[in-house]
C-alpha atoms as a PDB file:
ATOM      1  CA  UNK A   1     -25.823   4.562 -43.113  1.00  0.00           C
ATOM      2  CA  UNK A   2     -22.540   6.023 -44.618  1.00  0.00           C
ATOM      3  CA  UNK A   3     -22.028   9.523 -44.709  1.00  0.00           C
ATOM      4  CA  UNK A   4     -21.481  10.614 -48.001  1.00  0.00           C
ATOM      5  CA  UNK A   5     -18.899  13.331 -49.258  1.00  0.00           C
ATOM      6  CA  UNK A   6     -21.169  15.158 -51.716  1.00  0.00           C
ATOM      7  CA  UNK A   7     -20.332  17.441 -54.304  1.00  0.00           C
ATOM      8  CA  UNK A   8     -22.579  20.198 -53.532  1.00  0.00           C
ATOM      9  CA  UNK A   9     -23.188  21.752 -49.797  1.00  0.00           C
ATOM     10  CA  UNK A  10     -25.511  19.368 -47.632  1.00  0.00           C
ATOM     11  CA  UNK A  11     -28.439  21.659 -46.656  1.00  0.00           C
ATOM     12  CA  UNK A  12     -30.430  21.150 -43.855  1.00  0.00           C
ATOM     13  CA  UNK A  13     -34.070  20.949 -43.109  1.00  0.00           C
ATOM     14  CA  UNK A  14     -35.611  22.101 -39.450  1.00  0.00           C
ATOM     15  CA  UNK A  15     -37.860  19.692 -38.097  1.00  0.00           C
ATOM     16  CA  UNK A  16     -40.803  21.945 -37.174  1.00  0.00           C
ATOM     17  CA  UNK A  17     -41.678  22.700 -40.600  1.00  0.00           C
ATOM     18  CA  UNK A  18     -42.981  19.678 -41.017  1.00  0.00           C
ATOM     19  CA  UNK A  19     -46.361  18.280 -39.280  1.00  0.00           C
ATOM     20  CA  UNK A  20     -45.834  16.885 -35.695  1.00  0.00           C
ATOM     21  CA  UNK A  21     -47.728  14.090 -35.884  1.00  0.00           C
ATOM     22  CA  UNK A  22     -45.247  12.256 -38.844  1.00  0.00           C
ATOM     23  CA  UNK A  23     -43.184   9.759 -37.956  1.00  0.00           C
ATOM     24  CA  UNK A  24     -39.396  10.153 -38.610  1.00  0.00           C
ATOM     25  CA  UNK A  25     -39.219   7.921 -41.628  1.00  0.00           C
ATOM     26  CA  UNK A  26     -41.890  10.273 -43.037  1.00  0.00           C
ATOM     27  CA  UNK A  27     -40.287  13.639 -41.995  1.00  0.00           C
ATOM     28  CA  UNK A  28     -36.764  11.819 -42.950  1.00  0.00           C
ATOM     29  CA  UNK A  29     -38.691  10.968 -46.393  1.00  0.00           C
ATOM     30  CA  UNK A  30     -40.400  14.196 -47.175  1.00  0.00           C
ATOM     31  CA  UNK A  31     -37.127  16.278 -46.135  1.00  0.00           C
ATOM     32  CA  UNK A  32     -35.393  14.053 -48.880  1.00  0.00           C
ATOM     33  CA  UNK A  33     -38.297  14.783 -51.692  1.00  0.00           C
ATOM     34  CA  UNK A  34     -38.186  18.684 -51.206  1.00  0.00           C
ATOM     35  CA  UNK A  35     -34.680  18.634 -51.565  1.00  0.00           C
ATOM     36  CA  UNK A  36     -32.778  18.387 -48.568  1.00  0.00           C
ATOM     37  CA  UNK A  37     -29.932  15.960 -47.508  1.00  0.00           C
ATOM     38  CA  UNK A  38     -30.899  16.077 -43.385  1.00  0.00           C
ATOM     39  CA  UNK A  39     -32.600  16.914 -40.633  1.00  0.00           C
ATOM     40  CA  UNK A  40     -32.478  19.312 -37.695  1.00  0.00           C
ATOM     41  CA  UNK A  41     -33.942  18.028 -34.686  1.00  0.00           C
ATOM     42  CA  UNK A  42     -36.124  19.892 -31.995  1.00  0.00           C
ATOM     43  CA  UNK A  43     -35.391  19.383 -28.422  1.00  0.00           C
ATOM     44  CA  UNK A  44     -37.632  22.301 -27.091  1.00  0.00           C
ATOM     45  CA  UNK A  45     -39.642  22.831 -23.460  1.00  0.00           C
ATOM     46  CA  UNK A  46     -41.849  20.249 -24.548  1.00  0.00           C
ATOM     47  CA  UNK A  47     -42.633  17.598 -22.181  1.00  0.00           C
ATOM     48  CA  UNK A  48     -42.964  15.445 -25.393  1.00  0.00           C
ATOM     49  CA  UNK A  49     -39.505  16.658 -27.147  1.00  0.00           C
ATOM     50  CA  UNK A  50     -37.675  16.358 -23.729  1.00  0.00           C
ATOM     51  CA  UNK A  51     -38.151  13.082 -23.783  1.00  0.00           C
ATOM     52  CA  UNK A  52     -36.260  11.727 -26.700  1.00  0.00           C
ATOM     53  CA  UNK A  53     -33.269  12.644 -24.694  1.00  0.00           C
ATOM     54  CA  UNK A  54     -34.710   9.544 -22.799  1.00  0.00           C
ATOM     55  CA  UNK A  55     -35.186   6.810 -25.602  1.00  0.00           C
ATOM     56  CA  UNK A  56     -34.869   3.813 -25.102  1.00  0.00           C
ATOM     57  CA  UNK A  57     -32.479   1.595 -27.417  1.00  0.00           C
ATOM     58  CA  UNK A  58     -35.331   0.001 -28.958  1.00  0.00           C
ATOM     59  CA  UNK A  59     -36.597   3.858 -29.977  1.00  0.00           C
ATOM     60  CA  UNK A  60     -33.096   4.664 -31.006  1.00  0.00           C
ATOM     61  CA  UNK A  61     -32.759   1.838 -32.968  1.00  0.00           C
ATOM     62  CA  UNK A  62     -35.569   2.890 -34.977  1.00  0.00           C
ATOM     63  CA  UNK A  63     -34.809   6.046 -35.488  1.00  0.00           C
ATOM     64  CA  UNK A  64     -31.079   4.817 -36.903  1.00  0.00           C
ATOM     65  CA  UNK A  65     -33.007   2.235 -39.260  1.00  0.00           C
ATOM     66  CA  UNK A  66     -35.218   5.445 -41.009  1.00  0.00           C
ATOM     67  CA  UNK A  67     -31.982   6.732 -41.515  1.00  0.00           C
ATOM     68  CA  UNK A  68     -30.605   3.899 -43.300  1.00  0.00           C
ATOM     69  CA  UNK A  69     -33.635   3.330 -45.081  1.00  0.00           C
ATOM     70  CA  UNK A  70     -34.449   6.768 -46.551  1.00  0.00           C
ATOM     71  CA  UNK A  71     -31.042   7.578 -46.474  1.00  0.00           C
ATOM     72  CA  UNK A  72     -31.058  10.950 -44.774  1.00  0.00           C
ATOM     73  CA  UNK A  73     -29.270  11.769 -41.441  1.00  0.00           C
ATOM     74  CA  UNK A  74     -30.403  14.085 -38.364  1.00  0.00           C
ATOM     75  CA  UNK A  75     -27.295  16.305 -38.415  1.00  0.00           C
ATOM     76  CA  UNK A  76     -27.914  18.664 -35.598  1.00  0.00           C
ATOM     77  CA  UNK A  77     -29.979  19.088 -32.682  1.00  0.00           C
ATOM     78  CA  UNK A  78     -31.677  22.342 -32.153  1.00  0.00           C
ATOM     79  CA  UNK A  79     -31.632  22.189 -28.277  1.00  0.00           C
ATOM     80  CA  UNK A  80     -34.330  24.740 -26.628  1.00  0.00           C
ATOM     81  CA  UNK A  81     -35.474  23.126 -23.722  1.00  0.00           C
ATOM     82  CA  UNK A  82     -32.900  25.281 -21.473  1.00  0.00           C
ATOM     83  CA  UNK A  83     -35.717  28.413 -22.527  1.00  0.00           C
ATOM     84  CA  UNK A  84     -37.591  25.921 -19.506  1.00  0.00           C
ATOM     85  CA  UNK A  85     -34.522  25.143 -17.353  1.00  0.00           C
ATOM     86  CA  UNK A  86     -31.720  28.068 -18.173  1.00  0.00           C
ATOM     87  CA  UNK A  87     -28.146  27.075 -17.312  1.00  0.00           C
ATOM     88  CA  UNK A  88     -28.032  30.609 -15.937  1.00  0.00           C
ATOM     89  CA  UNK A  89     -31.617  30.379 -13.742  1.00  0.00           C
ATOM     90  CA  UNK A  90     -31.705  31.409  -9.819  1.00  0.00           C
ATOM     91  CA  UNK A  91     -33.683  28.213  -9.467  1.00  0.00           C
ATOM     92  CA  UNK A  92     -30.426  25.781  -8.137  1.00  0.00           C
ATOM     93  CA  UNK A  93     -32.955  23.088  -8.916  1.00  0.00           C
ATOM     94  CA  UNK A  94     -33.475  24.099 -13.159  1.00  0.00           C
ATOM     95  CA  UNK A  95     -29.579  24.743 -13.174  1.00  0.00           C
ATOM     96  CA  UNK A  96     -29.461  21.391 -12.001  1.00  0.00           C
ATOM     97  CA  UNK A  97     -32.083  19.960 -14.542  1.00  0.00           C
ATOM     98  CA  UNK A  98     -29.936  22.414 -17.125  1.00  0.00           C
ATOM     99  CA  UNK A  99     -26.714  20.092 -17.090  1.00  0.00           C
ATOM    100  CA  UNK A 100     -29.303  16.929 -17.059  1.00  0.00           C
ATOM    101  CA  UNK A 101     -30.699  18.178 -19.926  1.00  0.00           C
ATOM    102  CA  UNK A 102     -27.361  19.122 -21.624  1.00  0.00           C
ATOM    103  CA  UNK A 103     -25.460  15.615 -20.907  1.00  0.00           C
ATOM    104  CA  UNK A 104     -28.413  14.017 -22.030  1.00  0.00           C
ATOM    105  CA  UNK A 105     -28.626  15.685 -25.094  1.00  0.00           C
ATOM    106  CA  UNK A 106     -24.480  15.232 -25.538  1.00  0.00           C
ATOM    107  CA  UNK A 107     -25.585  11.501 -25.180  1.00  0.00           C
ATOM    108  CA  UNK A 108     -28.332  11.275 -27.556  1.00  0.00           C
ATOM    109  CA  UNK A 109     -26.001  13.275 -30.037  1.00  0.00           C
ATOM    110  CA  UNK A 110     -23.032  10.384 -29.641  1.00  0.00           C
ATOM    111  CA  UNK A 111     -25.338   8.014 -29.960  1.00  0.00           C
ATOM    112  CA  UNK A 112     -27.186   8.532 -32.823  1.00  0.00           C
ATOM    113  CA  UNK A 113     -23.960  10.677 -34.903  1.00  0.00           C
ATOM    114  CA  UNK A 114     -25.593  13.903 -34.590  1.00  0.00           C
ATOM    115  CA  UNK A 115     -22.284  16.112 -35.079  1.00  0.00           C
ATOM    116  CA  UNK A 116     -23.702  19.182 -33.434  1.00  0.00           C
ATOM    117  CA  UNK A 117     -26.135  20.934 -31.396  1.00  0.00           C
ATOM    118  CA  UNK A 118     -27.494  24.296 -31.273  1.00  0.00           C
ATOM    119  CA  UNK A 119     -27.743  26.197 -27.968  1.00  0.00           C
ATOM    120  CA  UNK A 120     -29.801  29.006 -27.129  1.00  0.00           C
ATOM    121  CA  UNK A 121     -27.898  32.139 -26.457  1.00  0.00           C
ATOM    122  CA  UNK A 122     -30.228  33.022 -23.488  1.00  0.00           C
ATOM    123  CA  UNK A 123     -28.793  32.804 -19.526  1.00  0.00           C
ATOM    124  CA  UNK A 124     -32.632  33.343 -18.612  1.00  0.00           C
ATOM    125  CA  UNK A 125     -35.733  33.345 -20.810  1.00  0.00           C
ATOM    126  CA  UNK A 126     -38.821  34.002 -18.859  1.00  0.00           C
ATOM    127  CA  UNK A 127     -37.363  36.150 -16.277  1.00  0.00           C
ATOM    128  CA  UNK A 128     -34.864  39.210 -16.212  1.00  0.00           C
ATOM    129  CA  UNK A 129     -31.016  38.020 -16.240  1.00  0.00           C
ATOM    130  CA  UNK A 130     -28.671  40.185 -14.162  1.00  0.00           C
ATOM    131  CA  UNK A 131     -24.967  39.733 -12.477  1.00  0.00           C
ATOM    132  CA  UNK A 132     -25.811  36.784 -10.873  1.00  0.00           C
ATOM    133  CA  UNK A 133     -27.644  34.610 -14.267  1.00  0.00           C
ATOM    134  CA  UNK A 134     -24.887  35.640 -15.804  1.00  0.00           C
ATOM    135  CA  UNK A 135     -22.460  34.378 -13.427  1.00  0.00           C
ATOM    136  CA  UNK A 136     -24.415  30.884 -13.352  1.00  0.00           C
ATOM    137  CA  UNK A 137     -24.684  30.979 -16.962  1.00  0.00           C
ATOM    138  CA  UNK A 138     -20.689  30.996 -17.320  1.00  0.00           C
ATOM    139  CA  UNK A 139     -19.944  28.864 -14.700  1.00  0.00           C
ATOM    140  CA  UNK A 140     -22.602  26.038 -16.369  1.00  0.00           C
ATOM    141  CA  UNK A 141     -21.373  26.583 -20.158  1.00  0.00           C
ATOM    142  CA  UNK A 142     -17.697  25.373 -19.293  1.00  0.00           C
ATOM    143  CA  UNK A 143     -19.268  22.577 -18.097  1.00  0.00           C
ATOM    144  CA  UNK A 144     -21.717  21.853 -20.842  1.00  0.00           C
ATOM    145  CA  UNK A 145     -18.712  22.399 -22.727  1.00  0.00           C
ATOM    146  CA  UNK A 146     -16.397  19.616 -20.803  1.00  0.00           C
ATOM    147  CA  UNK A 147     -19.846  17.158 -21.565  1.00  0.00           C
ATOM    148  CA  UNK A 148     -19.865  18.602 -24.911  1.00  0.00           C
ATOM    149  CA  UNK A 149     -16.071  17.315 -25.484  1.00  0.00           C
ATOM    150  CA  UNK A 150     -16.512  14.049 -23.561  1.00  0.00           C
ATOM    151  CA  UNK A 151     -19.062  13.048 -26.098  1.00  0.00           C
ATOM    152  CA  UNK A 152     -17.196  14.686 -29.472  1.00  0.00           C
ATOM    153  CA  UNK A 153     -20.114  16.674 -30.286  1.00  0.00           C
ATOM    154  CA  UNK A 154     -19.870  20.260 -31.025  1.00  0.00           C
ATOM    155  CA  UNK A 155     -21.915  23.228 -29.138  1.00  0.00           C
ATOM    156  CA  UNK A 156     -22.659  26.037 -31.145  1.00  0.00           C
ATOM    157  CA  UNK A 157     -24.702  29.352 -29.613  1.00  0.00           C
ATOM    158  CA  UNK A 158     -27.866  30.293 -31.835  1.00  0.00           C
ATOM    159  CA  UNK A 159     -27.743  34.406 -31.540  1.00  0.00           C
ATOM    160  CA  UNK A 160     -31.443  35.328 -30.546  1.00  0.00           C
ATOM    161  CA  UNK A 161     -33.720  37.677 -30.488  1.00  0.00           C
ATOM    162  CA  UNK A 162     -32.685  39.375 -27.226  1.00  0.00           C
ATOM    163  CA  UNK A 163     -30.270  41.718 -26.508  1.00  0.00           C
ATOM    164  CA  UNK A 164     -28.402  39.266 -23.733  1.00  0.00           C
ATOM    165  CA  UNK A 165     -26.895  37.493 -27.310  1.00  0.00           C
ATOM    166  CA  UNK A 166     -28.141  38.965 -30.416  1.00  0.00           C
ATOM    167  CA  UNK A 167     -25.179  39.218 -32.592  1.00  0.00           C
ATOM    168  CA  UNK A 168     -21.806  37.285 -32.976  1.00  0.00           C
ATOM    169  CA  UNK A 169     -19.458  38.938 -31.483  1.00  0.00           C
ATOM    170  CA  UNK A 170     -21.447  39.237 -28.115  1.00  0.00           C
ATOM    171  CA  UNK A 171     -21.691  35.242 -28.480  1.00  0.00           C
ATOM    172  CA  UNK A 172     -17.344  35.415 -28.689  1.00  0.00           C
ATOM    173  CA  UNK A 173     -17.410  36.410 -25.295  1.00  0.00           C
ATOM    174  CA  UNK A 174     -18.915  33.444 -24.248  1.00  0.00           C
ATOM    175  CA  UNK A 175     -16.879  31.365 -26.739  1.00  0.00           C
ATOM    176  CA  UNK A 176     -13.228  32.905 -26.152  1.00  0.00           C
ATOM    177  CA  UNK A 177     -14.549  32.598 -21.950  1.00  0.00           C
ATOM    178  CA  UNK A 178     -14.959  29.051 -22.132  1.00  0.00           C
ATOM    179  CA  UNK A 179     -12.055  28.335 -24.715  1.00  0.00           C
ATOM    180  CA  UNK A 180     -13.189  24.921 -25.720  1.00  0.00           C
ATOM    181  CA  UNK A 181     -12.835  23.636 -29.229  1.00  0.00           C
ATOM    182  CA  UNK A 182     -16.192  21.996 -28.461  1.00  0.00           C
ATOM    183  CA  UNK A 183     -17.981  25.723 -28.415  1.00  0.00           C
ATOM    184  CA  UNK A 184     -18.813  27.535 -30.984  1.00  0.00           C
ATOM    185  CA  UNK A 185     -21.252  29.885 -33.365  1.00  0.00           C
ATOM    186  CA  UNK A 186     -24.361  28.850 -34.799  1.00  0.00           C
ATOM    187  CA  UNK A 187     -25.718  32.362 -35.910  1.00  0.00           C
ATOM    188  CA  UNK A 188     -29.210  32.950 -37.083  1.00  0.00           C
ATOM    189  CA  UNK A 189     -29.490  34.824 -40.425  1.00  0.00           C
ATOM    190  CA  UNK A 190     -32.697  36.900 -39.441  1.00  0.00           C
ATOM    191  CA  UNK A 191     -31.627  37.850 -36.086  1.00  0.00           C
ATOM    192  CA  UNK A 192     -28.425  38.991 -37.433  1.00  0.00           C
ATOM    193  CA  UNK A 193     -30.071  40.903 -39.573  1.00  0.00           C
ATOM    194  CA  UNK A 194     -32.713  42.674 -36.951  1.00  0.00           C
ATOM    195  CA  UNK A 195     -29.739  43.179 -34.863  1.00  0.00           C
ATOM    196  CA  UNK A 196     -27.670  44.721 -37.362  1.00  0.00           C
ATOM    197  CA  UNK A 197     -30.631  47.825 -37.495  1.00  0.00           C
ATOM    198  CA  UNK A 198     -30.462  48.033 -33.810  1.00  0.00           C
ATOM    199  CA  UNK A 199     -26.666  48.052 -33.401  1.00  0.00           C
ATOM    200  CA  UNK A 200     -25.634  49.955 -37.053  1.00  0.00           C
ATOM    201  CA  UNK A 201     -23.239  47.349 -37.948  1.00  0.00           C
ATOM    202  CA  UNK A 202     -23.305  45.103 -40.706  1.00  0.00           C
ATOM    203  CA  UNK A 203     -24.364  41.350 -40.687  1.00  0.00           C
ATOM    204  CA  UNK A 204     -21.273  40.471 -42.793  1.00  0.00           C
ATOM    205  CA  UNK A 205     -18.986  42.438 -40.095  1.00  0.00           C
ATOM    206  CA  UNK A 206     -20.548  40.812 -36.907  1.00  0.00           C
ATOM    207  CA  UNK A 207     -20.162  37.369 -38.487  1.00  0.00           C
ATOM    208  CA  UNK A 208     -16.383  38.419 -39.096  1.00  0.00           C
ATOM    209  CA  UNK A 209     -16.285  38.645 -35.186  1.00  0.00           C
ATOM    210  CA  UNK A 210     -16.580  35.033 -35.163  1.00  0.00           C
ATOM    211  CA  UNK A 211     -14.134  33.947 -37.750  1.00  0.00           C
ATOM    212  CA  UNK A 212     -12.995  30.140 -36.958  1.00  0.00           C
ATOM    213  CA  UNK A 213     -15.770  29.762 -34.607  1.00  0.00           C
ATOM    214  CA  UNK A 214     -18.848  29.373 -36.805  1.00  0.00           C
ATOM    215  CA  UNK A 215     -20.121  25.808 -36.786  1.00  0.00           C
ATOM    216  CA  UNK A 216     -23.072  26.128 -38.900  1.00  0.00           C
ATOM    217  CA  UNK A 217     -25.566  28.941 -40.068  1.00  0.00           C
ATOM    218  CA  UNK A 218     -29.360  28.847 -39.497  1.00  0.00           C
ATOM    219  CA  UNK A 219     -31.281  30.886 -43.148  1.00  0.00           C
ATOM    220  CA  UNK A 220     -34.665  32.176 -41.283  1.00  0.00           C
ATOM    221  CA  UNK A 221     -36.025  35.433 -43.287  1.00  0.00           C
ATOM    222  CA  UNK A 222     -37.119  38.240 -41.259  1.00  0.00           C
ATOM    223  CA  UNK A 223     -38.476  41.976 -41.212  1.00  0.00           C
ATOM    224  CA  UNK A 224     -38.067  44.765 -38.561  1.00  0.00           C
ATOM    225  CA  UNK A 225     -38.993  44.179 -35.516  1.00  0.00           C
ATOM    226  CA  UNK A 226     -40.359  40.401 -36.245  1.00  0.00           C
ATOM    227  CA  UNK A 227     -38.416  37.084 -35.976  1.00  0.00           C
ATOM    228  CA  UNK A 228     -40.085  34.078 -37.496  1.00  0.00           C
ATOM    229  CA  UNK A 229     -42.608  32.987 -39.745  1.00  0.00           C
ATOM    230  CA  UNK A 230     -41.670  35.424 -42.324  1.00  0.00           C
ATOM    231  CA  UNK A 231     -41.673  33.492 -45.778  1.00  0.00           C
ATOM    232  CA  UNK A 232     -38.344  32.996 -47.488  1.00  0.00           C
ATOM    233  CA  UNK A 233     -37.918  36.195 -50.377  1.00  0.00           C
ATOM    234  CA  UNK A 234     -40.445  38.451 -48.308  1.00  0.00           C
ATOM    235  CA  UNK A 235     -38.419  40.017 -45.896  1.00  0.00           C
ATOM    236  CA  UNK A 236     -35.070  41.925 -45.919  1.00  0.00           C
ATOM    237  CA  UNK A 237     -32.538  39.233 -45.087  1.00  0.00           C
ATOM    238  CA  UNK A 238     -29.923  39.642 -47.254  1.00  0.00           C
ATOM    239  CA  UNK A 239     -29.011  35.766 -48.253  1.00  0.00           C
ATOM    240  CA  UNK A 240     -26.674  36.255 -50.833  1.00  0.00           C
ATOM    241  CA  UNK A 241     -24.133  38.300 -48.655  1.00  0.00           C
ATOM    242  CA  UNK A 242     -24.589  36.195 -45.774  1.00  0.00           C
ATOM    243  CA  UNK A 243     -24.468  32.515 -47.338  1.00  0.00           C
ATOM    244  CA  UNK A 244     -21.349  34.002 -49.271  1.00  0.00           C
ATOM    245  CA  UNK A 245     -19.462  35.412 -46.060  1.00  0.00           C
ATOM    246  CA  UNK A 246     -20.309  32.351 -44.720  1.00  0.00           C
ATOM    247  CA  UNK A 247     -18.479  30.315 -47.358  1.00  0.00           C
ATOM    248  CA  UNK A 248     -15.375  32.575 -46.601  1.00  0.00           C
ATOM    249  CA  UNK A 249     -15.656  31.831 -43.112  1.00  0.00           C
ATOM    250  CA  UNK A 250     -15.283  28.361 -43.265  1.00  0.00           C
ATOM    251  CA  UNK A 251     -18.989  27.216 -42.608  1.00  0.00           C
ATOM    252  CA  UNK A 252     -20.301  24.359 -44.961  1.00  0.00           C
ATOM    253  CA  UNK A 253     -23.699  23.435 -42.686  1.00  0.00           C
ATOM    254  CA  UNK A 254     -26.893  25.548 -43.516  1.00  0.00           C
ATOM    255  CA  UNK A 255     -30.182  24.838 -42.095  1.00  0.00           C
ATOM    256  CA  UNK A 256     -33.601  25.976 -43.246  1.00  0.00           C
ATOM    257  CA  UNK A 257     -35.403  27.427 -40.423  1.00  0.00           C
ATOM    258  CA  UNK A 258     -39.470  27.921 -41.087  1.00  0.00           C
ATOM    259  CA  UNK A 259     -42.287  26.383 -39.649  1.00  0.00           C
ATOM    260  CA  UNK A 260     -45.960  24.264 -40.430  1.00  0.00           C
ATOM    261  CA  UNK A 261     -48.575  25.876 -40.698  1.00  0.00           C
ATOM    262  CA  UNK A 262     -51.667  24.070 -40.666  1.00  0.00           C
ATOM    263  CA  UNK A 263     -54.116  24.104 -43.418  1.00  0.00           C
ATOM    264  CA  UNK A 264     -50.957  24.852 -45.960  1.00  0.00           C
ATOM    265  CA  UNK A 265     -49.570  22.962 -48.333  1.00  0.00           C
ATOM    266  CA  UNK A 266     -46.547  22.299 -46.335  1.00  0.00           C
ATOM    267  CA  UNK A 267     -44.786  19.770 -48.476  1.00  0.00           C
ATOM    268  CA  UNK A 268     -44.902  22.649 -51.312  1.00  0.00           C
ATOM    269  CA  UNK A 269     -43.655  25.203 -48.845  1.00  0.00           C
ATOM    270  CA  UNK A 270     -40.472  23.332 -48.001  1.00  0.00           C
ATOM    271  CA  UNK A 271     -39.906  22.212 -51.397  1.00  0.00           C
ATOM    272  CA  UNK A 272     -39.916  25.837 -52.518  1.00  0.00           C
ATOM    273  CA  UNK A 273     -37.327  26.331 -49.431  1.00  0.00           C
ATOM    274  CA  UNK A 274     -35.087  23.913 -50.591  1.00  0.00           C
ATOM    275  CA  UNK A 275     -35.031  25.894 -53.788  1.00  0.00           C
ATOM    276  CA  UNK A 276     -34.644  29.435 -52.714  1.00  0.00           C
ATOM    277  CA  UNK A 277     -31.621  27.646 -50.162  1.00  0.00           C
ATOM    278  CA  UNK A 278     -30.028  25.814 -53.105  1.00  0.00           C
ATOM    279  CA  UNK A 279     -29.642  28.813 -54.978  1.00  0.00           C
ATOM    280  CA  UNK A 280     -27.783  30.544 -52.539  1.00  0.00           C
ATOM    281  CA  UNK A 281     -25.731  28.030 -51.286  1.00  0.00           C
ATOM    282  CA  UNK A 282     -24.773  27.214 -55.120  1.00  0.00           C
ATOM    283  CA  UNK A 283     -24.163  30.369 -55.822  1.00  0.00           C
ATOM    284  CA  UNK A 284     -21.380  31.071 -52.673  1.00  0.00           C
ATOM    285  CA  UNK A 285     -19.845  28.563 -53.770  1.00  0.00           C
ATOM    286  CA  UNK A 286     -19.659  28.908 -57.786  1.00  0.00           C
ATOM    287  CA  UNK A 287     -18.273  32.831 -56.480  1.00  0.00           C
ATOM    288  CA  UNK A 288     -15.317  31.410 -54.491  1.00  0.00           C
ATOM    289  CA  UNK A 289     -14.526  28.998 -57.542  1.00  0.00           C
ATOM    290  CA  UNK A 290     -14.193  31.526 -60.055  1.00  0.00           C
END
């Protein structure tokens, strides 16, 4: 399949919104019908996610042939799985399984042209990080990011929900650290925006923080004090400023972030995503070409 140069911004689709049990030609398929020109994989702690960073050819093979027949790519990886094995961990034995996790994922990437993967700004997630996760986590980031350049494939830090990387510019520590074209910025609309009521600073400011550094930009609606599952034009995110400093920052990915609920009319849902991201994204751009 040949990427295309399209007129308009590609906008992205995140897998989870979509029913597990599809297979990728349908998820590929229904992706394209709502409105969307690719895919955001989910590598999360799953047992069952995990292991697509161990296909075999023949299930990479088919996975390249949905592509070419529905004629939608998976452009990014969101890669979660280090929530399970943190590159910062105590555990010598999950720092280990960290770096497995991240060259395999590199691989996968290369292999398939996925351009980019999303990291999870956490150095621990299901324990407290101090001096010494932090430490690890620095140490193992330059070399995710030496794996990350081997393969071409670019690393970008999602900013989360906790306070260890919640906003750019804490994320540009990590990033100027390491100092590897290969690392970069993949902020998170709604956490930017609960952050910016914690930390009184603008969402358009913090993103400024990470001026040639932004990869791509995850659109997730929020409110106060809650971080997903908020539907898109019921919360306080503020797409129109951030989709438009985006533009003047560079960034030309955007991924819908939302998830399936069961028992709703989910093909609807992202449809109507597609719409409220389309709008946006047209918009940012019709306001730098005036």
């Amino acid at each position: 399949m040949r990427w295309r140069n399209e007129t308009r911004l590609p906008a992205g689709l995140y897998e989870k919104s979509m029913p597990n049990d599809l297979t990728w030609a349908q998820k590929l398929q229904a992706a394209k019908d709502a409105g969307f020109d690719y895919v955001e994989m989910s590598v999360d702690e799953s047992d069952a996610r995990l292991a697509r960073l161990d296909w075999t050819d023949g299930e990479r093979d088919a996975l390249r042939a949905a592509m070419r027949a529905t004629g939608v790519r998976i452009g990014s990886i969101c890669l979660s799985g280090h929530r399970k094995y943190p590159l910062g961990g105590p555990d010598a034995a999950k720092r280990a399984r960290s770096l497995e996790i991240m060259e395999k994922a590199v691989a996968l990437a290369a292999d398939l042209g996925i351009r980019t993967i999303q990291l999870a700004g956490y150095d621990v997630y299901y324990s407290e990080g101090t001096a010494e996760t932090r430490k690890y986590f620095s140490e193992n980031l330059a070399k995710a990011a030496i794996l990350a350049a081997r393969g071409g494939v670019q690393l970008g830090f999602e900013t989360m929900e906790t306070p260890f990387m919640d906003t750019v510019e804490k994320a540009m520590h990590y990033v100027t650290e390491v100092d590897s074209p290969y690392l970069g910025v993949y902020p998170d609309s709604g956490n930017l925006t609960n952050a910016s009521l914690i930390y009184g600073k603008s969402v358009a400011s913090d993103m400024e923080t990470g001026r040639g550094h932004i990869v791509a930009v995850h659109l997730k609606e929020t409110v106060p004090g809650k971080y997903r599952e908020i539907p898109f034009g019921t919360g306080h995110v503020d797409f129109a400023t951030i989709t438009k400093k985006a533009w003047s920052l560079g960034v030309r990915r955007y991924v819908a972030e939302l998830w399936y609920k069961e028992g709703t009319d989910w093909q609807q849902v992202i449809t109507d995503a597609a719409t409220f991201q389309r709008k946006y994204l047209d918009a940012a751009e019709d306001a730098a070409n005036a």
